[in-house]
N, C-alpha and C. Protein backbone atom coordinates (compact mmCIF):
# COMPACT_ATOMS: atom_id res chain seq x y z
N UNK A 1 -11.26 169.42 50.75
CA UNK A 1 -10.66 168.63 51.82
C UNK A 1 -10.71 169.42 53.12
N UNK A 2 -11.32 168.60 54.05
CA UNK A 2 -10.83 169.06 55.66
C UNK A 2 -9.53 169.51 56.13
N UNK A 3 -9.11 170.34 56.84
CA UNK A 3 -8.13 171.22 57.47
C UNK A 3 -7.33 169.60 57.47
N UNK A 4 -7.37 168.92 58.45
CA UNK A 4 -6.95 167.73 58.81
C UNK A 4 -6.52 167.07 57.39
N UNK A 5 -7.24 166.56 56.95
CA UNK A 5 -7.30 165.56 55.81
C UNK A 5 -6.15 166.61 54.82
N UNK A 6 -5.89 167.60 54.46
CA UNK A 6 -4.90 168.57 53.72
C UNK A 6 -3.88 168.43 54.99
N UNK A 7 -3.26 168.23 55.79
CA UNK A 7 -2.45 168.19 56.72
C UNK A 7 -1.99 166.56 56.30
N UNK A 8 -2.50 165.62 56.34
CA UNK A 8 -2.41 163.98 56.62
C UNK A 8 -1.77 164.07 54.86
N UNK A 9 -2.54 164.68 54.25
CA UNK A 9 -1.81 164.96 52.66
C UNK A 9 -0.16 165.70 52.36
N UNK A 10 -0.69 166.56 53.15
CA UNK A 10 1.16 167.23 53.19
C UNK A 10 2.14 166.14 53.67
N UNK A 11 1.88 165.42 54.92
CA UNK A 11 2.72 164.40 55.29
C UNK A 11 2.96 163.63 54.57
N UNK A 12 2.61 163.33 53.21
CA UNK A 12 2.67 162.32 52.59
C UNK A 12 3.67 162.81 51.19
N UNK A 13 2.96 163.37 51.05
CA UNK A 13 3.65 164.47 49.76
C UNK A 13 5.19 165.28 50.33
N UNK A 14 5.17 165.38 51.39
CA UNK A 14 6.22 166.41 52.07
C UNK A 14 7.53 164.47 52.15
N UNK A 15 7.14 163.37 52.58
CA UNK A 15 7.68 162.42 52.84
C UNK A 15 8.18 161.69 51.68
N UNK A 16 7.46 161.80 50.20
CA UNK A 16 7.37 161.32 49.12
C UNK A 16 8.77 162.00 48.43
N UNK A 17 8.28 163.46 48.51
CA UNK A 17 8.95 164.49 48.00
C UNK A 17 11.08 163.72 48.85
N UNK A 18 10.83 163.70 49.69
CA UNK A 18 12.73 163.67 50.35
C UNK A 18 13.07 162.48 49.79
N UNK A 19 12.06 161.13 50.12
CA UNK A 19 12.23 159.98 49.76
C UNK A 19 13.07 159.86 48.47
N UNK A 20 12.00 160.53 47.56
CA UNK A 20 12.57 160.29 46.07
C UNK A 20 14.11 160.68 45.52
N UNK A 21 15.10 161.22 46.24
CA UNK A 21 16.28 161.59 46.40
C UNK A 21 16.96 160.66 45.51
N UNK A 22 16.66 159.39 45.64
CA UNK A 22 17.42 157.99 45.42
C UNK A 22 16.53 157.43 44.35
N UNK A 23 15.86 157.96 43.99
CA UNK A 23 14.77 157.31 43.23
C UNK A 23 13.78 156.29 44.00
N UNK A 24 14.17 155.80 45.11
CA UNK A 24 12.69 154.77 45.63
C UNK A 24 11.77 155.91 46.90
N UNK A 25 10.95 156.01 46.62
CA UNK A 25 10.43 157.21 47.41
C UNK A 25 9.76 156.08 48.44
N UNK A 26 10.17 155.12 48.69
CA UNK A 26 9.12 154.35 49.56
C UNK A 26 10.07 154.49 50.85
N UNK A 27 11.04 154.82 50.98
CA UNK A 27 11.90 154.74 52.09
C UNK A 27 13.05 156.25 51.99
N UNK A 28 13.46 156.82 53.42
CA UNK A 28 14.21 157.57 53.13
C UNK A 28 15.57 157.09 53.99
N UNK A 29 16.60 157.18 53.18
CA UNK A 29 18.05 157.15 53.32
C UNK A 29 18.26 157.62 54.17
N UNK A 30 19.37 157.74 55.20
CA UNK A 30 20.18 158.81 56.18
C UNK A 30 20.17 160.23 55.36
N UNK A 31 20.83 160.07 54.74
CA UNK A 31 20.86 161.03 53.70
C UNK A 31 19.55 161.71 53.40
N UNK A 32 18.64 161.30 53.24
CA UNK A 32 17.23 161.73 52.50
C UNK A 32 16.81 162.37 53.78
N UNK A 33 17.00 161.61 54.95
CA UNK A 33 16.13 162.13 56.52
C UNK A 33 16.80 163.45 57.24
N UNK A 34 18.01 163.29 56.86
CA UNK A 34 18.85 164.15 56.97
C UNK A 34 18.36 165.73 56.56
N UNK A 35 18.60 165.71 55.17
CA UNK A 35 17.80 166.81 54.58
C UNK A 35 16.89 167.00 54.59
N UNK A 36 15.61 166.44 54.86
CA UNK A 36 14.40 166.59 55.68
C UNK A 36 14.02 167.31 56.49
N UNK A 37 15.01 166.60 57.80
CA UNK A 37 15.18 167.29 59.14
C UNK A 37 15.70 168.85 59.09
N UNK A 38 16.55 169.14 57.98
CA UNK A 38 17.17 170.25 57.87
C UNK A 38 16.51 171.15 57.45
N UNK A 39 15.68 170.60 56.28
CA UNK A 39 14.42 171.77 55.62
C UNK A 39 13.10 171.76 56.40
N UNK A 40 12.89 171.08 56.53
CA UNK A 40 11.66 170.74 57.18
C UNK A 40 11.30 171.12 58.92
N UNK A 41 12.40 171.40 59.66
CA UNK A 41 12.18 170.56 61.19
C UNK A 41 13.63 171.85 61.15
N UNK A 42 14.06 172.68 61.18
CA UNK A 42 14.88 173.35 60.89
C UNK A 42 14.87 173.81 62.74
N UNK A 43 13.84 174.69 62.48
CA UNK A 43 13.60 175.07 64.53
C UNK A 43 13.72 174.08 65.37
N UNK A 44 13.57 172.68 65.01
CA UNK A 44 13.35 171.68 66.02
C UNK A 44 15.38 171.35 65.84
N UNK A 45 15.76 171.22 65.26
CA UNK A 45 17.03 171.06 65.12
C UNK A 45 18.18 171.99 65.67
N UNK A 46 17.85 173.53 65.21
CA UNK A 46 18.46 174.76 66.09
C UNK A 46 18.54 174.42 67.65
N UNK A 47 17.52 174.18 68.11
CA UNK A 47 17.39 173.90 69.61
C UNK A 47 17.78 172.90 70.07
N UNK A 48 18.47 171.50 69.28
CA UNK A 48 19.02 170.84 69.65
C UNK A 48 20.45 170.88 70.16
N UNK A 49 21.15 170.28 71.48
CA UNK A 49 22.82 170.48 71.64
C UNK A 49 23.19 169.56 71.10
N UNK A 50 22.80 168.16 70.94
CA UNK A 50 24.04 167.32 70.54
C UNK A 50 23.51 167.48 69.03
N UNK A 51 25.42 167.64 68.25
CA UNK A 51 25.21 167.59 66.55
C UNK A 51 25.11 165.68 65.92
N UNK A 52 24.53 165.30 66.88
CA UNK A 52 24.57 163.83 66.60
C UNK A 52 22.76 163.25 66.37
N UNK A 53 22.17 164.78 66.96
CA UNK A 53 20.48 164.21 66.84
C UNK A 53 19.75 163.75 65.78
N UNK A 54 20.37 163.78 64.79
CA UNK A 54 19.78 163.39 63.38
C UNK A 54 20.04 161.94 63.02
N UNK A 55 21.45 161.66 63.56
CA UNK A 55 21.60 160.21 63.31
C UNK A 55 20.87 159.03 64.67
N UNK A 56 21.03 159.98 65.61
CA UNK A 56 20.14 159.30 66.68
C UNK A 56 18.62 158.93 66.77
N UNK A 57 18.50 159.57 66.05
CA UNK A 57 17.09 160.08 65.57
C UNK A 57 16.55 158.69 64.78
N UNK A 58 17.44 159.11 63.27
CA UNK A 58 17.83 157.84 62.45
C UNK A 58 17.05 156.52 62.89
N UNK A 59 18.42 156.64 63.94
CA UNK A 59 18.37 155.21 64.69
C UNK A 59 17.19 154.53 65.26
N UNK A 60 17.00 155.32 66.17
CA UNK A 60 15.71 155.04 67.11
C UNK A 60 14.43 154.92 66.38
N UNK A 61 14.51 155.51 65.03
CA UNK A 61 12.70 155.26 64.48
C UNK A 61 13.33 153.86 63.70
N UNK A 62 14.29 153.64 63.50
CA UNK A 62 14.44 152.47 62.26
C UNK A 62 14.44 151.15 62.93
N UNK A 63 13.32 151.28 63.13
CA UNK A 63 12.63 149.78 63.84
C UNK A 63 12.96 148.32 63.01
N UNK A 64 13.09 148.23 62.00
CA UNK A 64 13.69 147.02 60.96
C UNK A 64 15.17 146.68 60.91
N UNK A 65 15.71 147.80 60.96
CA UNK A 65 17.27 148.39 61.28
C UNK A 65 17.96 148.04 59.92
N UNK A 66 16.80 148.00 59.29
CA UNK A 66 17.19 148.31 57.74
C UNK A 66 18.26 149.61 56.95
N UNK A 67 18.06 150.54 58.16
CA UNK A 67 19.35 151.71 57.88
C UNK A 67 18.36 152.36 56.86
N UNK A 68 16.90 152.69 56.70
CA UNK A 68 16.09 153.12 55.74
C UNK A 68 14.96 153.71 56.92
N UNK A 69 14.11 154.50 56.44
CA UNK A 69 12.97 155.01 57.04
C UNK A 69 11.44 155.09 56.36
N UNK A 70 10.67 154.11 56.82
CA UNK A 70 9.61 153.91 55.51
C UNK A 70 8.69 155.04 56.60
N UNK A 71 7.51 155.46 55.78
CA UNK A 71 6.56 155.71 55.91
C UNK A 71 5.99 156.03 57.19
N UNK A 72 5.73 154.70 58.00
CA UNK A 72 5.60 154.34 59.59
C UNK A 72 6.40 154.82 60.21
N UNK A 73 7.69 154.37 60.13
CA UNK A 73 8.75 154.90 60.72
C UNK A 73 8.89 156.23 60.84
N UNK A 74 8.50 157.00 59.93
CA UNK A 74 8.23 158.31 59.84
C UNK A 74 7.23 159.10 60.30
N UNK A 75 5.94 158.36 60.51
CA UNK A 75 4.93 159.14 61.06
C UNK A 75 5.18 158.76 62.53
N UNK A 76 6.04 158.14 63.05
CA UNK A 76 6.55 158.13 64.32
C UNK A 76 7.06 159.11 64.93
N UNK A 77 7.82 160.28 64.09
CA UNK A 77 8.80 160.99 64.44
C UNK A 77 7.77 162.70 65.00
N UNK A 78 6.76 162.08 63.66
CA UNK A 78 5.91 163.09 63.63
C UNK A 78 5.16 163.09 64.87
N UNK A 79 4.38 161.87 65.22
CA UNK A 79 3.63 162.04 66.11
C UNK A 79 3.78 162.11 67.47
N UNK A 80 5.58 161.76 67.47
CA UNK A 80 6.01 162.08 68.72
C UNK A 80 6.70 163.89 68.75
N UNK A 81 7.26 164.24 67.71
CA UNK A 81 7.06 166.00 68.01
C UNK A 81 5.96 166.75 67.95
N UNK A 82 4.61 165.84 67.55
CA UNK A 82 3.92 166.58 67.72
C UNK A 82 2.96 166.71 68.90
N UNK A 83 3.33 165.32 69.96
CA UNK A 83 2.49 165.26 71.20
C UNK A 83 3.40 166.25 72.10
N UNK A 84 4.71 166.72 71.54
CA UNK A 84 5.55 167.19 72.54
C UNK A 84 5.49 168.87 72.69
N UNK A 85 4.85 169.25 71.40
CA UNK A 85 4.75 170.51 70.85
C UNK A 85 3.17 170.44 71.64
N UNK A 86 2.25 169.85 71.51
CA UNK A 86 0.91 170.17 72.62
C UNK A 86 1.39 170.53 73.96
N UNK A 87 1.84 169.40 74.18
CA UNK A 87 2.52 169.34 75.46
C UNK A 87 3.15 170.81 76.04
N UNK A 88 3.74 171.12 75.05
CA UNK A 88 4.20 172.43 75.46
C UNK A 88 3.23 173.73 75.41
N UNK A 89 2.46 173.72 74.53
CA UNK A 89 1.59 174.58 74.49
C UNK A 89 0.08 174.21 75.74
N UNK A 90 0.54 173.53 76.19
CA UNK A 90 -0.24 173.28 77.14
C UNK A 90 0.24 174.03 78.44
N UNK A 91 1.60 173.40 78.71
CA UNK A 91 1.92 173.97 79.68
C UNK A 91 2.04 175.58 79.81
N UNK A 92 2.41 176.21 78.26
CA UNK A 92 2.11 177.70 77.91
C UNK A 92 0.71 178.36 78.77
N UNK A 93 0.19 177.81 77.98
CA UNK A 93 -1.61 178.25 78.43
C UNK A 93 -1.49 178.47 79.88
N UNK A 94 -1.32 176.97 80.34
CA UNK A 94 -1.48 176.75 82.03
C UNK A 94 -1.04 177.60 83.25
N UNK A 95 0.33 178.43 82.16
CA UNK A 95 1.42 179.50 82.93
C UNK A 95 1.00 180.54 82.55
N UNK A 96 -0.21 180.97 81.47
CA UNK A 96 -0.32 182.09 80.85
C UNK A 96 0.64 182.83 79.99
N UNK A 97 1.65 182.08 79.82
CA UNK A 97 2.90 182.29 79.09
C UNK A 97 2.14 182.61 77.20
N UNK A 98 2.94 183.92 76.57
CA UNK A 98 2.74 183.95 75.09
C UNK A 98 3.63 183.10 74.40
N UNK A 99 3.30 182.38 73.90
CA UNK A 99 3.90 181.62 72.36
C UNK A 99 5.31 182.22 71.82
C-alpha cells in the first residue's frame, strides 16, 4: 500500500476501533468521540481553553443531529484539522520558524 492509501486505512480502523465502544461501530457516541479526542487528538485538546471543545465539537460535525457521529461526520473533523495544521506549517516555513 501507498504512504496515503495506509493513512486513509488508519482513519478507518482508528474510527472503527472508538465506534465499537457500544457495539455499533458505524457511529460514534459522545462518549465514543470523547475518548477519541482524548487518545487520539490529545495535543490538539491540551491547547484548547474552553473545557467545553469536545462537546462543541460534537455538535457542529453532527450534521443529522442524531447526537451520533458516522463516518462523514468524522472525516470532517479530520479534514478540517488537517487543512489547519498545513496552514500552520505553512506559515512556519514562510517565517522560517522550526516546528
Amino acid at each position: 500500500m501507498s504512504e496515503l492509501e495506509k493513512c486513509m486505512e488508519t482513519l478507518i480502523v482508528v474510527f472503527h476501533r472508538y465506534a465499537a465502544g457500544d457495539g455499533d461501530k458505524a457511529t460514534l457516541t459522545q462518549k465514543e468521540f470523547k475518548k477519541l479526542m482524548e487518545t487520539e487528538l490529545s495535543g490538539f485538546l491540551a491547547a484548547q481553553k474552553n473545557p467545553n471543545t469536545v462537546n462543541k465539537m460534537m455538535k457542529d460535525l453532527d450534521q443529522n443531529n442524531d447526537k451520533k457521529l458516522d463516518f462523514e461526520e468524522f472525516v470532517a473533523l479530520v479534514v478540517g484539522l488537517t487543512i489547519a495544521c498545513e496552514a500552520t506549517e505553512r506559515l512556519r516555513d514562510n517565517k522560517g520558524l522550526k516546528k
